[in-house]
Protein backbone atom coordinates (compact mmCIF):
# COMPACT_ATOMS: atom_id res chain seq x y z
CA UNK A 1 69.91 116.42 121.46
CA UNK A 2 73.18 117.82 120.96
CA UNK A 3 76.42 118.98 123.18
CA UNK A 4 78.32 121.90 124.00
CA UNK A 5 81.78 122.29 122.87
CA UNK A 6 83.07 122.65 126.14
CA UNK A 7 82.12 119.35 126.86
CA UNK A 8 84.19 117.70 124.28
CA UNK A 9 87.40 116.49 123.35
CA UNK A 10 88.90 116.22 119.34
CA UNK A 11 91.74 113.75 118.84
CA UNK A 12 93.27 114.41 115.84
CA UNK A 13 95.87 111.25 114.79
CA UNK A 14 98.08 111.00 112.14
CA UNK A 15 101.13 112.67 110.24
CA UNK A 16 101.59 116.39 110.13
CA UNK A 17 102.31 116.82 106.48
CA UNK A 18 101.19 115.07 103.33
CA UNK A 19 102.67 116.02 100.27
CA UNK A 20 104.21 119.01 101.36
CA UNK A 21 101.03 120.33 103.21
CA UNK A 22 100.56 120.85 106.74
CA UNK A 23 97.63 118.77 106.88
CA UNK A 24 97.51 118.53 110.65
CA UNK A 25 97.51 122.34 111.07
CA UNK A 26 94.68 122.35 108.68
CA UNK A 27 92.58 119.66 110.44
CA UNK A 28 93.03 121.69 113.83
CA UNK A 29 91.73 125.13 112.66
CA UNK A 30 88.63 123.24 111.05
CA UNK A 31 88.14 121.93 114.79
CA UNK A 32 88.89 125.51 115.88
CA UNK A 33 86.82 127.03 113.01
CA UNK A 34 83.73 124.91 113.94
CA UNK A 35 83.99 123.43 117.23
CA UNK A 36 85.13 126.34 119.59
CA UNK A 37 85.84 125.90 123.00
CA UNK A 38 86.82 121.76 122.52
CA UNK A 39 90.19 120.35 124.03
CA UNK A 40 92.43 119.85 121.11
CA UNK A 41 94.91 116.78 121.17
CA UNK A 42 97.41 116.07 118.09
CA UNK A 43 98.42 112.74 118.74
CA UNK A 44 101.25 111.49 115.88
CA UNK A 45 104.86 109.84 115.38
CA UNK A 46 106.04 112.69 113.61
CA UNK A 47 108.55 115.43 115.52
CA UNK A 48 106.34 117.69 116.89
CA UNK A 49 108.93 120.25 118.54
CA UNK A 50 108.84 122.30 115.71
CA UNK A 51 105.04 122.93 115.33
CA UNK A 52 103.46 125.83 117.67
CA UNK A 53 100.01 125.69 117.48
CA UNK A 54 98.50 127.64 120.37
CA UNK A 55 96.48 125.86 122.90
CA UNK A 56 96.66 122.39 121.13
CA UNK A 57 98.16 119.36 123.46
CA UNK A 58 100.86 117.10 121.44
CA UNK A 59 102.27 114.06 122.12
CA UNK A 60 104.65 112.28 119.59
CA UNK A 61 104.76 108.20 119.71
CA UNK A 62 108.08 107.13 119.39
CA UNK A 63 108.14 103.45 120.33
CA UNK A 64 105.51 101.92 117.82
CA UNK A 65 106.67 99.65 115.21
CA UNK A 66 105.38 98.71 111.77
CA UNK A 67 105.04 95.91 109.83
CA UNK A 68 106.18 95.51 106.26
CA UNK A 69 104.19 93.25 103.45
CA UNK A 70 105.56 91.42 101.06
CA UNK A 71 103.90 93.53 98.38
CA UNK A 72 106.18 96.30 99.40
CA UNK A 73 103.26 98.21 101.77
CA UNK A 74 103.91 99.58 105.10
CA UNK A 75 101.21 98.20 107.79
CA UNK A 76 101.08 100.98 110.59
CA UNK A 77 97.96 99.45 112.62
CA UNK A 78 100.20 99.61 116.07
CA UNK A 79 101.09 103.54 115.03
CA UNK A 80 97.37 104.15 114.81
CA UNK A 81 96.79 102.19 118.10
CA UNK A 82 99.23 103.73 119.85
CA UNK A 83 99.01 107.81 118.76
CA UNK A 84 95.10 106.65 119.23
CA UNK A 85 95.55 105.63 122.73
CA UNK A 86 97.92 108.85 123.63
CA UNK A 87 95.29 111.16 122.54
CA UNK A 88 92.96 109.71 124.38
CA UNK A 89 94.42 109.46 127.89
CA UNK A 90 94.84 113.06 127.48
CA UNK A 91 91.26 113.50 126.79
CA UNK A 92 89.99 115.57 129.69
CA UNK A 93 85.89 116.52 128.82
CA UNK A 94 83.08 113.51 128.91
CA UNK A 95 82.95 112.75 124.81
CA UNK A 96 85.61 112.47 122.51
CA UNK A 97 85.64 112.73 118.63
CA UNK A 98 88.47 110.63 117.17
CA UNK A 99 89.62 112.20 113.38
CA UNK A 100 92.55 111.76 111.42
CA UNK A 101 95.26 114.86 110.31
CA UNK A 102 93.81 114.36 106.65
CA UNK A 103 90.39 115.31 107.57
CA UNK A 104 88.27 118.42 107.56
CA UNK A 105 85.23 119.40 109.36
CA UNK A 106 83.11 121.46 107.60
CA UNK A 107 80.35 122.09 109.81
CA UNK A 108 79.80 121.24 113.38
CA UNK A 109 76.95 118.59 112.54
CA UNK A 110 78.79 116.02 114.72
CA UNK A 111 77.63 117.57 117.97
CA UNK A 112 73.91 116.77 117.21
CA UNK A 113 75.09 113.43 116.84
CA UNK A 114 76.28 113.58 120.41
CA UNK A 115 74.86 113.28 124.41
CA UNK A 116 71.71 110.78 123.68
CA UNK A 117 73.19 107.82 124.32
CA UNK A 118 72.03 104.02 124.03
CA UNK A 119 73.01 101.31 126.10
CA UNK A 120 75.13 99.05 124.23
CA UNK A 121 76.50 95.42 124.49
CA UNK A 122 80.31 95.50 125.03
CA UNK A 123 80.04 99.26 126.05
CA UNK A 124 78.81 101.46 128.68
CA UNK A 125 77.09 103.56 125.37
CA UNK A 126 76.73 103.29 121.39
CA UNK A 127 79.92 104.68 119.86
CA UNK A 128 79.19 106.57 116.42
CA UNK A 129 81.37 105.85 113.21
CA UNK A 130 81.44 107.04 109.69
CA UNK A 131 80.29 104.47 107.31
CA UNK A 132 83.24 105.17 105.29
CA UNK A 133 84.62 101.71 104.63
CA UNK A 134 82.52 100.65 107.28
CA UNK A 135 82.05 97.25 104.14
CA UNK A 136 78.99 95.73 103.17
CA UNK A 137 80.05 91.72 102.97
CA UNK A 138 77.37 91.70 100.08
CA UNK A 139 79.92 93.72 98.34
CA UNK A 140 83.14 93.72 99.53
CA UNK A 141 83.37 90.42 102.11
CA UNK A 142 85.00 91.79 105.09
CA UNK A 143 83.78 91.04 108.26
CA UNK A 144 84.92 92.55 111.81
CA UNK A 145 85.86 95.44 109.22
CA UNK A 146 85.10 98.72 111.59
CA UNK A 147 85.96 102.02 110.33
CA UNK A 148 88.26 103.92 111.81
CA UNK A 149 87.86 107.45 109.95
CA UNK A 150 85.67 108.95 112.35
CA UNK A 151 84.88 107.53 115.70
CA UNK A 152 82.97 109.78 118.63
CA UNK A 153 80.89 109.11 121.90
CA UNK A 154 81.51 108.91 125.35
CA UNK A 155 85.57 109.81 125.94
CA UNK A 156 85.40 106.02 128.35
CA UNK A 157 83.86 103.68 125.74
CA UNK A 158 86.27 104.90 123.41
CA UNK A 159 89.05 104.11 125.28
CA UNK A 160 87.88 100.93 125.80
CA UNK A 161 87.87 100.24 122.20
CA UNK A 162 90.97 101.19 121.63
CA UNK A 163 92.82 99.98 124.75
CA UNK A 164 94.11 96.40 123.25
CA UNK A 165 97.70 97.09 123.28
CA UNK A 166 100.12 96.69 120.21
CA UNK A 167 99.54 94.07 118.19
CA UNK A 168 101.94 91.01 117.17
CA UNK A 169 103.34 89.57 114.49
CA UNK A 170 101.90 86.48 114.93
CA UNK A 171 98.46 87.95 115.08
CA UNK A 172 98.51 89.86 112.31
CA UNK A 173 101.12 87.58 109.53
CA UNK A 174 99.73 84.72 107.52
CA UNK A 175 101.15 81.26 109.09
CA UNK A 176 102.54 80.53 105.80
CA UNK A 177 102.79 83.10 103.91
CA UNK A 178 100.80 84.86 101.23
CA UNK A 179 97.52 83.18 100.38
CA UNK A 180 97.47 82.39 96.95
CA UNK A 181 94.48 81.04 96.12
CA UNK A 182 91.83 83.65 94.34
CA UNK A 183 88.90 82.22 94.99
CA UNK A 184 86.90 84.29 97.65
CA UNK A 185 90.09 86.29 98.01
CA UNK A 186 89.35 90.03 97.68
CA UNK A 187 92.91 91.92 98.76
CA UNK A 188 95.24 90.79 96.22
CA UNK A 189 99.07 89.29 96.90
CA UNK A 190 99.45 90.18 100.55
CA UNK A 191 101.23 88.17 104.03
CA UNK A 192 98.93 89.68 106.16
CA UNK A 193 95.77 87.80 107.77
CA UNK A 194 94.20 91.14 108.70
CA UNK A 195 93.53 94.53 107.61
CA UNK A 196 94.30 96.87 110.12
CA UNK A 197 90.29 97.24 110.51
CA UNK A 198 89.78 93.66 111.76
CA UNK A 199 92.92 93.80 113.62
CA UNK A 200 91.76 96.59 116.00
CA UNK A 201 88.09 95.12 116.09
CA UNK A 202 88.40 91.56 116.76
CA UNK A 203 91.30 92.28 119.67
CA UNK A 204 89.03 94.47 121.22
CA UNK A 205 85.76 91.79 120.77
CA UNK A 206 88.02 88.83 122.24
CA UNK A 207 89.49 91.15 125.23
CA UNK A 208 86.35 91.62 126.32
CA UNK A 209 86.09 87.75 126.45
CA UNK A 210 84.22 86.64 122.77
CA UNK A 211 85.80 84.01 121.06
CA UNK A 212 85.80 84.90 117.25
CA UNK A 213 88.99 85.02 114.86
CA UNK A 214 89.47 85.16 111.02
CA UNK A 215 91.71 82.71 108.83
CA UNK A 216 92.52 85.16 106.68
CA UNK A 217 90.94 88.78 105.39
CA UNK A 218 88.46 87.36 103.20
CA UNK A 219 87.33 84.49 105.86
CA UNK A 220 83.44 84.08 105.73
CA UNK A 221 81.68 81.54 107.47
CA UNK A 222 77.55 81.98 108.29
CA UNK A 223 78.01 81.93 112.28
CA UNK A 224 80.98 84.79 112.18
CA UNK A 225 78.62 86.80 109.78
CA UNK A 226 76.03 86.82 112.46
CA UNK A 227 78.29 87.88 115.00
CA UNK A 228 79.62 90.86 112.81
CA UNK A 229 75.87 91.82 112.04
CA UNK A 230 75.24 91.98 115.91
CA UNK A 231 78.63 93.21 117.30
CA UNK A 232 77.65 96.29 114.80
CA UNK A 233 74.20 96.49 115.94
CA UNK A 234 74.40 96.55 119.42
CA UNK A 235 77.43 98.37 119.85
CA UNK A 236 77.62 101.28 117.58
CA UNK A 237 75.34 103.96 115.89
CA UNK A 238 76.75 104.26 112.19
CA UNK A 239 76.41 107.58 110.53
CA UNK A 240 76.54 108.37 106.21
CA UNK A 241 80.24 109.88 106.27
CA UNK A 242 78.44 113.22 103.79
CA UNK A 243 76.35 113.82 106.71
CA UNK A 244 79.02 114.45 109.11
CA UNK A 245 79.99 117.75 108.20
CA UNK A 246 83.72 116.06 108.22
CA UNK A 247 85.84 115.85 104.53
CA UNK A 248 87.67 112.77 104.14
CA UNK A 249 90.82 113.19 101.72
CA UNK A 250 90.07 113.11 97.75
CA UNK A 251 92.00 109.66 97.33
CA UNK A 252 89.54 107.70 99.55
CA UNK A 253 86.92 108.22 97.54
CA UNK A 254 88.61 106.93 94.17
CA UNK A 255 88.09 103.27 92.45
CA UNK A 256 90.92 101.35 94.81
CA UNK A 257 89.14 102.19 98.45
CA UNK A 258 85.98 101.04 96.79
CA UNK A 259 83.61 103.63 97.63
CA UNK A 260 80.72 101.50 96.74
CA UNK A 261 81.13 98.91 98.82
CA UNK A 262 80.07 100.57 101.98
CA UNK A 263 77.37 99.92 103.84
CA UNK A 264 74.65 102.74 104.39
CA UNK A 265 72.41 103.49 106.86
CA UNK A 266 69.51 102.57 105.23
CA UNK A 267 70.97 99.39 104.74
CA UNK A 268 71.85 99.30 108.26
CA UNK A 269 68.27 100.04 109.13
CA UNK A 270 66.94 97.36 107.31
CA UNK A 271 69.19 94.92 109.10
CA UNK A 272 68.22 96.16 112.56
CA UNK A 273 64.40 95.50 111.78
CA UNK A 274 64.76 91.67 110.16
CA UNK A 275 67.53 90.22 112.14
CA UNK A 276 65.91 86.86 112.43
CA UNK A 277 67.38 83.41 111.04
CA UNK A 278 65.49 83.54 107.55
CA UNK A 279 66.53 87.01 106.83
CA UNK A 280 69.84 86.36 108.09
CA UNK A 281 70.37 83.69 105.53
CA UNK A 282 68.95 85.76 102.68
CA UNK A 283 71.73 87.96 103.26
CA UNK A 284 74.64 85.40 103.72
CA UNK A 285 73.87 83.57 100.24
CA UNK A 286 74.30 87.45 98.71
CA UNK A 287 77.70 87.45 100.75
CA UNK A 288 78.72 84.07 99.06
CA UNK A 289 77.58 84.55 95.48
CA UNK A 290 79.14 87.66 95.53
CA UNK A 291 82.50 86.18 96.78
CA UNK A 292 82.17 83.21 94.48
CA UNK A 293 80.14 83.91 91.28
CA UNK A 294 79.05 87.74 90.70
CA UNK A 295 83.18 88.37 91.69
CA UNK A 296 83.52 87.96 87.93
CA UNK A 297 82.04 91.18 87.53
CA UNK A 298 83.54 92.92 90.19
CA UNK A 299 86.62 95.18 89.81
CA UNK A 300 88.15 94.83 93.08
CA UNK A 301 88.00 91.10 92.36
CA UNK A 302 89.71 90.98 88.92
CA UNK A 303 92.32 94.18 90.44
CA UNK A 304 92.79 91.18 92.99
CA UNK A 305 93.55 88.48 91.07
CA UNK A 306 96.01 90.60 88.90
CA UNK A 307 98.22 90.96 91.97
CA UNK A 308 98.12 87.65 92.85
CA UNK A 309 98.92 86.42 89.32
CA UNK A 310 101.78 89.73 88.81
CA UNK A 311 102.85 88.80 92.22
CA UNK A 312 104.08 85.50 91.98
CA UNK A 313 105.40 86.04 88.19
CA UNK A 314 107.23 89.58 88.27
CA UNK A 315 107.20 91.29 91.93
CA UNK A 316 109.07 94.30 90.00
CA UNK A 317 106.33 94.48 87.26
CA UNK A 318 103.62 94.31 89.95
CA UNK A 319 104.72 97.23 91.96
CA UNK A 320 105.18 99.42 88.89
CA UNK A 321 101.50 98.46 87.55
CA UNK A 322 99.88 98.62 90.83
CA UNK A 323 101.68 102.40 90.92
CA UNK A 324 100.28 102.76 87.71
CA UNK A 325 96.98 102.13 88.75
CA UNK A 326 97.00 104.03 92.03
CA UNK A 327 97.88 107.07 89.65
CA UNK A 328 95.04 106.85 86.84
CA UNK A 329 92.59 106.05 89.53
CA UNK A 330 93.56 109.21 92.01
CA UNK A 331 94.54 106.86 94.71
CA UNK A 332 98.06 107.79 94.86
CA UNK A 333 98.84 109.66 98.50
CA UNK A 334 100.13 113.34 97.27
């Protein structure tokens, strides 16, 4: 089954220019180009009095704060909440799709996607998302770790998701500051608890009442992995990002955002036909001899472990080799 245009709304959130280009313009004539006839919303914190773009709604978030790391990184989960949120109260048509300004569609394969909906657990429908760093814990352990690229479904269930409010310090900070330790720990030197992903996901899961929290970004534990496995399950349909006719930027598909580490639909597939207890277990002993004994192996662990170790020696050095790195590997924002 698949929807009309005119039945759909595109949020497009994010900054208008990257490295000199108008990447927001661009991302709104690919909607133009192949979804004709959709309501158009540019939802950002950037000034958008300057920018005419015929028949596209903009709002500009003013009020959102951000949170700085002591690596030296920006954290800008309550911008995304909040430009996410202002698109989509002025989302007028029954679906929504949710992009970002540094994405192109390419085709208009989404709508197929769209308009045969599944009842779901914490939603009136499935919501579809793009696997892209949508993690696999057997690779990368990150639970409650939802992708955010691409999000689309019914324009209510959306909201839903993404109507948690900003977020606090105290939610998102380590109690006592940067976690130290690298065993298990995949994310290198950081004072956050959270990524931005888990954030978003696990204040939506306990607003609608569910009890389930993270110590830190790494945090596994067997009964939280089961929860993941079925929050993902029963709530949203999860789509190969190459089969969405949508072009994420160049940089998320270089060695840093760990492209490999997703989790695929096949793999999702499997999961859906043996969740029982055995199988269950099967995969959690992957998850923790991954995190504890094959991470000797694995790049993002040793890139890890380097920041923690640069980190507490030589901030100065750490921030010019992590550059460095985020150069050779293409993962450097233009």
């Amino acid at each position: 089954m698949s929807i009309a245009c005119s039945r759909l709304s595109v949020v497009i959130q994010g900054p208008l220019t990257e490295g000199g280009q108008a990447i927001a313009e661009r991302a709104v004539q690919s909607v133009r180009q192949y979804l004709p006839g959709a309501q158009i919303i540019l939802s950002t914190t950037d000034d958008c009095a300057q920018l005419t773009l015929e028949g596209v709604q903009c709002v500009t978030e003013r009020a959102a704060r951000h949170f700085d790391d002591a690596n030296g990184n920006t954290n800008n989960v309550n911008k995304l909440v909040a430009t996410v949120n202002n698109g989509l109260t002025l989302a007028e048509r029954e679906y929504t799709l949710k992009l970002r300004t540094d994405h192109v569609l390419c085709s208009d394969a989404v709508l197929a996607l769209m308009g045969n909906e599944q009842p779901a657990q914490l939603l009136e429908a499935k919501l579809g998302v793009s696997n892209l760093f949508l993690r696999n814990p057997a690779r990368l352990c990150y639970l409650f770790h939802l992708s955010d690229t691409v999000q689309f479904g019914r324009t209510e269930d959306l909201r839903k998701l993404w109507n948690i409010g900003p977020l606090t310090a105290d939610f998102l900070y380590l109690a006592n500051g940067p976690r130290i330790n690298p065993l298990g720990t995949f994310q290198g030197y950081t004072a956050f608890r959270l990524l931005p992903e888990q954030a978003i996901f696990l204040r939506f899961v306990q607003a609608c009442g569910l009890k389930l929290d993270l110590e830190h970004i790494s945090h596994t534990r067997f009964d939280l992995f089961c929860a993941w496995e079925d929050l993902l399950l029963d709530n949203f349909d999860v789509h190969d990002w190459q089969r969405l006719g949508i072009v994420p930027p160049a940089r998320f598909l270089s060695a840093p955002y760990a492209p490999g580490s997703i989790m695929t639909t096949d793999e999702l597939r499997v999961m859906r036909a043996r969740r029982g207890k055995a199988h269950r277990v099967r995969r959690y002993l992957h998850v923790l001899l991954n995190k504890y004994a094959f991470c000797w192996l694995r790049r993002r662990w040793l890139v890890s472990v380097a920041s923690l170790l640069l980190f507490s020696f030589s901030p100065n050095l750490a921030l010019a080799a992590r550059d460095a790195y985020r150069r050779l590997t293409g993962a450097q924002r233009s």
